[in-house]
Structure formats: C-alpha cells, structure tokens
Protein backbone atom coordinates (compact mmCIF):
# COMPACT_ATOMS: atom_id res chain seq x y z
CA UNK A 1 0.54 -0.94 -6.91
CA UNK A 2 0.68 -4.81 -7.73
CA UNK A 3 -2.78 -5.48 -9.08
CA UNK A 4 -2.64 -8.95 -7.88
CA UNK A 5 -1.65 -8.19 -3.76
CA UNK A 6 -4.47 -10.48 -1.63
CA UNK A 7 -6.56 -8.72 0.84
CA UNK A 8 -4.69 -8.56 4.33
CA UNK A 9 -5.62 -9.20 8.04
CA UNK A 10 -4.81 -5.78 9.35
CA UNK A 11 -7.97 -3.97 11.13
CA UNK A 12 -7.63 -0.32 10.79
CA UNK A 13 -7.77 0.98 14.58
CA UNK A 14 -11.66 0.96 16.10
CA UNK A 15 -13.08 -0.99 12.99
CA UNK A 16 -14.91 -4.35 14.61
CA UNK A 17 -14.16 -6.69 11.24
CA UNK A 18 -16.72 -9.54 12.52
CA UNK A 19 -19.03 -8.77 9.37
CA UNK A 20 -16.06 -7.65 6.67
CA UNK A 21 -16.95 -11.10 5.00
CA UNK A 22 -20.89 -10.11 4.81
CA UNK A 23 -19.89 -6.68 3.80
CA UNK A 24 -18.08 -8.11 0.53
CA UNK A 25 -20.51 -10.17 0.27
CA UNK A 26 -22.66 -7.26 -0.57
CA UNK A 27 -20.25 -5.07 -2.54
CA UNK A 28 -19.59 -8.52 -4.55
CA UNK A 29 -23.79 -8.06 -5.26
CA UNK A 30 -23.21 -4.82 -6.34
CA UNK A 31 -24.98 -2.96 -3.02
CA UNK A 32 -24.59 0.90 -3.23
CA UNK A 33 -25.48 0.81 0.77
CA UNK A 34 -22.42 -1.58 1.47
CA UNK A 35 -20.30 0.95 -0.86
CA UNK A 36 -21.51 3.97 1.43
CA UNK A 37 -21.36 1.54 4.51
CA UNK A 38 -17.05 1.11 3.49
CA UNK A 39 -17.13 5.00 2.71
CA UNK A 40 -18.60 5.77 6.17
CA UNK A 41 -16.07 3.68 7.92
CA UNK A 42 -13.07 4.12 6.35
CA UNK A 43 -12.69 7.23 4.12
CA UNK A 44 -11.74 9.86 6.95
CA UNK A 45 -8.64 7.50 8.13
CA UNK A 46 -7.45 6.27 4.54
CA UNK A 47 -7.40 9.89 4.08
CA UNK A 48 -5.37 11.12 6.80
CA UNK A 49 -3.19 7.94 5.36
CA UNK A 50 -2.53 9.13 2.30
CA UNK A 51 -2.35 12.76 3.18
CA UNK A 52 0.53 12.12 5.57
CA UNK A 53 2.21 10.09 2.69
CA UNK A 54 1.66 12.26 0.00
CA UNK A 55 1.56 15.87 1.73
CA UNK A 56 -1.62 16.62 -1.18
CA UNK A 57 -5.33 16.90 0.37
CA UNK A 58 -7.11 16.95 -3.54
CA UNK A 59 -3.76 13.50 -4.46
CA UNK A 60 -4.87 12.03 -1.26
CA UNK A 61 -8.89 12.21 -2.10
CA UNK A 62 -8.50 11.03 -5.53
CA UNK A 63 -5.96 8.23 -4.08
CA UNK A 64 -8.85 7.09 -1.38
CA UNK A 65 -11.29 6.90 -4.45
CA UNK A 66 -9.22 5.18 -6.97
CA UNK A 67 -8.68 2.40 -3.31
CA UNK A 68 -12.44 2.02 -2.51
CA UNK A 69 -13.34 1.86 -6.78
CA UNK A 70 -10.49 -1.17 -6.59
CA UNK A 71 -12.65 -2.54 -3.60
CA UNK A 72 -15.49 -2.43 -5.66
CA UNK A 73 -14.30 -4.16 -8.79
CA UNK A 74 -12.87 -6.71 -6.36
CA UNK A 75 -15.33 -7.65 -4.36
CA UNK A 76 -16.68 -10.95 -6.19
CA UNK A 77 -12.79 -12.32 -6.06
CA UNK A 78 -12.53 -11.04 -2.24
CA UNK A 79 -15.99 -12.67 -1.50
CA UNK A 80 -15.18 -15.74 -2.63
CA UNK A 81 -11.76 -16.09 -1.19
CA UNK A 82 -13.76 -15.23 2.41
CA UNK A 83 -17.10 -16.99 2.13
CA UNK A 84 -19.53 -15.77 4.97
CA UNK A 85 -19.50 -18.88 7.37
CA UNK A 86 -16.41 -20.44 6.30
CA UNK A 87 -12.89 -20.39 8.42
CA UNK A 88 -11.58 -17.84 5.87
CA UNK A 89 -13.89 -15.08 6.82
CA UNK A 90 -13.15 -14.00 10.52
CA UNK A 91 -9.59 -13.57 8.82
CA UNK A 92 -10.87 -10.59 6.23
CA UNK A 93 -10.12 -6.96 6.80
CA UNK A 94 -11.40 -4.66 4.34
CA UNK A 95 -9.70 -1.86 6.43
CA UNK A 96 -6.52 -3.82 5.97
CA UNK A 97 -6.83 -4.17 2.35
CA UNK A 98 -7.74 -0.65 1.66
CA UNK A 99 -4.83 0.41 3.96
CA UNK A 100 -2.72 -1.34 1.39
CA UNK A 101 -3.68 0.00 -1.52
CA UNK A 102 -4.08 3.63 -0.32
CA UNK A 103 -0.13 3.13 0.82
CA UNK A 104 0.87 1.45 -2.47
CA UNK A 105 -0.64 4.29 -4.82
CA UNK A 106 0.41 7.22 -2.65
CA UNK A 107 4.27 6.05 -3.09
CA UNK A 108 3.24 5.79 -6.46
CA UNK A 109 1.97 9.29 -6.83
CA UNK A 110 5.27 10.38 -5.12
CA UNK A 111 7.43 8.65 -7.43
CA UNK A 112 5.72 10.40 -10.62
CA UNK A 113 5.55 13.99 -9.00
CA UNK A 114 9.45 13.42 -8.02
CA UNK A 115 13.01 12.44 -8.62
CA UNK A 116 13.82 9.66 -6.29
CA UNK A 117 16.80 10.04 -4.29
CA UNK A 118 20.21 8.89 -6.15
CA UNK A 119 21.04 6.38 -3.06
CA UNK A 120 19.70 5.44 0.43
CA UNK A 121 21.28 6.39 4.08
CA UNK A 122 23.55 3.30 4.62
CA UNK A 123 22.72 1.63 7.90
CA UNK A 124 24.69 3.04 11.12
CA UNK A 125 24.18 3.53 14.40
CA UNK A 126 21.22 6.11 15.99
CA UNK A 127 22.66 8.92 17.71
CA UNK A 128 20.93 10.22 20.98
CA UNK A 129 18.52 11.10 21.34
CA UNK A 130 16.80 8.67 18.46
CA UNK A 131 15.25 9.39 15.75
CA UNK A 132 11.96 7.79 16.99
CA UNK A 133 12.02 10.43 20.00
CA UNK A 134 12.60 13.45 17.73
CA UNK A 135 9.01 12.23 16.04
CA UNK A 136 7.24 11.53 19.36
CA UNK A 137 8.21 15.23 20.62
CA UNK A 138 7.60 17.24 17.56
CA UNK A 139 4.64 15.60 15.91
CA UNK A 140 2.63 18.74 14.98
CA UNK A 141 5.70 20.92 14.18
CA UNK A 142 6.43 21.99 10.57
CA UNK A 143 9.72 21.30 9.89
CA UNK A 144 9.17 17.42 11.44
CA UNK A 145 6.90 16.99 8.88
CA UNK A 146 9.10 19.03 5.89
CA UNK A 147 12.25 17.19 7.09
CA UNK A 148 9.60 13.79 6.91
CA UNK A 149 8.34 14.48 3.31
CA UNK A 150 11.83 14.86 2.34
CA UNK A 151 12.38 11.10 2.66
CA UNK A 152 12.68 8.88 0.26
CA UNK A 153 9.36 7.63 -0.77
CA UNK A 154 9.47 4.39 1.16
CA UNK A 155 11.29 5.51 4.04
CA UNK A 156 8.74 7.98 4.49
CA UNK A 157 5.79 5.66 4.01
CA UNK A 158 7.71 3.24 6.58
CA UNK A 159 7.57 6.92 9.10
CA UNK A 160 4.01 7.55 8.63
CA UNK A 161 2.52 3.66 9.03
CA UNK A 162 4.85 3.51 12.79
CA UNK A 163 4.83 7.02 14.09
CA UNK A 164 1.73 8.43 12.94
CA UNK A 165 -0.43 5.72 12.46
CA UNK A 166 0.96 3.56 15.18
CA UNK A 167 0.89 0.25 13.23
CA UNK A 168 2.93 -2.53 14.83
CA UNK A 169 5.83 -3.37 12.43
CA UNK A 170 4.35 -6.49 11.12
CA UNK A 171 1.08 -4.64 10.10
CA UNK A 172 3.32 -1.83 8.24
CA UNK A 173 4.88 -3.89 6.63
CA UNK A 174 1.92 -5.85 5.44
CA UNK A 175 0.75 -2.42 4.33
CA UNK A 176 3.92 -1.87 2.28
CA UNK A 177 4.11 -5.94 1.00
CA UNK A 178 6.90 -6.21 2.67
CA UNK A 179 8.56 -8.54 5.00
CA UNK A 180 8.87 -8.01 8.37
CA UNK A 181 12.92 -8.32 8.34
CA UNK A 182 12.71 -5.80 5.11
CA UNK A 183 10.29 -3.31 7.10
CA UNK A 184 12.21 -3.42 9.92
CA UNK A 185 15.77 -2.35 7.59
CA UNK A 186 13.56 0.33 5.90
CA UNK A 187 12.84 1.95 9.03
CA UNK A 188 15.77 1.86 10.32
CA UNK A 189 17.09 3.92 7.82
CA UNK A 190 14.48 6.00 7.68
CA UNK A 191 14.58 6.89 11.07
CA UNK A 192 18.68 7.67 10.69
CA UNK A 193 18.06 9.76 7.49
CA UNK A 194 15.84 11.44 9.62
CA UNK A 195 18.16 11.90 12.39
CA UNK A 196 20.93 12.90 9.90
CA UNK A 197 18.63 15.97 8.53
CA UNK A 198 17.64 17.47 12.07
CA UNK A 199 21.70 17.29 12.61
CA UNK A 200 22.29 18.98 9.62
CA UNK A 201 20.02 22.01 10.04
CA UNK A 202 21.08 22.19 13.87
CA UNK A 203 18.02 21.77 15.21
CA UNK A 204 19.14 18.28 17.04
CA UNK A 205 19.64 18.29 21.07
C-alpha cells in the first residue's frame, strides 16, 4: 500500500458523493457518527471487495478495518485537500479512496500468505470463446473462482475490479494506481492466463 496515494474520484456503485467533502469534514473533527455514517455505507461492498481478492472472510474484515482506521487518521489531510464549498469537493469520493486501499492491502495480504508466480503469461492472442465470456457464464461456479484465485496477485485483482465489480477500466485501474495503458496490459493477461488454465484442465468449449 503506498501510504502517500491521494484520495480518488471513483464512486463506489449507488453511493450519491454530493456530501463526501462534509463527511470528511466530520471524520477530520473526530465525529464517531460520520465514522458509523462511512461504516454504514461502505463496509458490506469493501467487503465483498476484498473477499473476492483475497478468498479469506476473517483477511477481508480485518483488511476493511485497517481501510476505514486509514480513513480516519486521514481525514484532516483529505478535508483540507476538499474544502466543503470549494471546486475541489464535488471531486471527493470516499468510496473511491477506500476502494483503493482495500485493493492495495488485499494484494498485499496475498503476497505474504504466498509465493508469487516465477513469471507472467506473455501477451498472445485470446482464443474463442474469450476469456471475458468464460467469467460472464460461470460466475458462481467453483472452479471459475479456484482457477481465478490462482492468478497472480495482480492479474487477479485486475479480474475481480472488471468482472465482478464491473468497474470501467479507468476506475480499476485507479483502484490499482495504475495507468490506464498498464491496466489495460494487466488484464489482458490475466484474462489469457485464465483462458490458458480452463484449456488445460479441459473444461474449455
């Protein structure tokens, strides 16, 4: 996790963000009911964030903690970045921000629980049908989501933000402090690692 990443502009999905400036506002004032008010709206997605990264319900509640105890000891330097009433604050999205750091520390947590893979899956061409469609069709099965945790740590992080959390690419890759150009390579080779594994255990079309 880089300690010194800015709060982003992505809004997690059905979070209005017209009062995210007011609300840090409050946490920067030390407000227990703006702490529960950020619980309440984000905890159950960042959850189901991390959880899907890090395949570990007790890892992914202690990584949602650790991200909203970071919110809290940043508030006074997010506040005053996004002053309520200035042209800074319709821009802040606390969702966003927590988003990022939930992603950041659950590849962490994967990295110190495992080996990371000796090399990646050099770029080629999809086979057919995609990689992307193989997803779409078998979201709830088990072995989508073993052959998915099986990823390298990024690639699988890239998987979860585009297929499961539906983020447009440029709000992934925010998530992952990436460029757009770099996101878009990652999941690319996610996606044909992915491809490669179904063909291996014969389970492709």
């Amino acid at each position: 996790m880089n300690a010194k990443s800015d709060p982003s502009t992505i809004a997690l999905p059905g979070i209005c963000p017209a009062d995210d400036a007011a609300l840090a506002a409050r946490l920067a004032a030390g407000e227990a009911s703006a702490l529960r008010e950020v619980i309440a709206r984000h905890a159950a997605a960042l959850h189901r964030l991390a959880y899907r990264i890090t395949g570990d319900a007790a890892e992914s509640e202690d990584i949602v903690q650790e991200a909203i105890l970071r919110l809290w000891d940043r508030a006074a330097q997010i506040a005053a970045r996004h002053p309520v009433g200035s042209l800074a604050a319709p821009n802040l999205r606390l969702g966003g921000w927590l988003q990022r750091v939930v992603t950041n520390l659950a590849i962490d947590r994967l990295r110190r629980t495992r080996r990371l893979p000796g090399g990646e899956v050099p770029d080629r061409a999809d086979d057919t049908p995609p990689a992307d469609h193989l997803i779409e069709g078998n979201e709830r099965d088990a072995a989508t989501r073993a052959l998915i945790a099986a990823l390298p740590d990024r690639q699988r992080a890239a998987i979860v933000l585009t297929y499961y959390e539906e983020l447009p690419n440029a709000e992934a890759a925010a998530a992952m402090n990436m460029n757009i150009k770099g996101f878009e390579s990652l999941l690319y080779r996610g996606r044909a690692a992915l491809r490669q594994a179904w063909t291996a255990q014969g389970d492709a079309p």
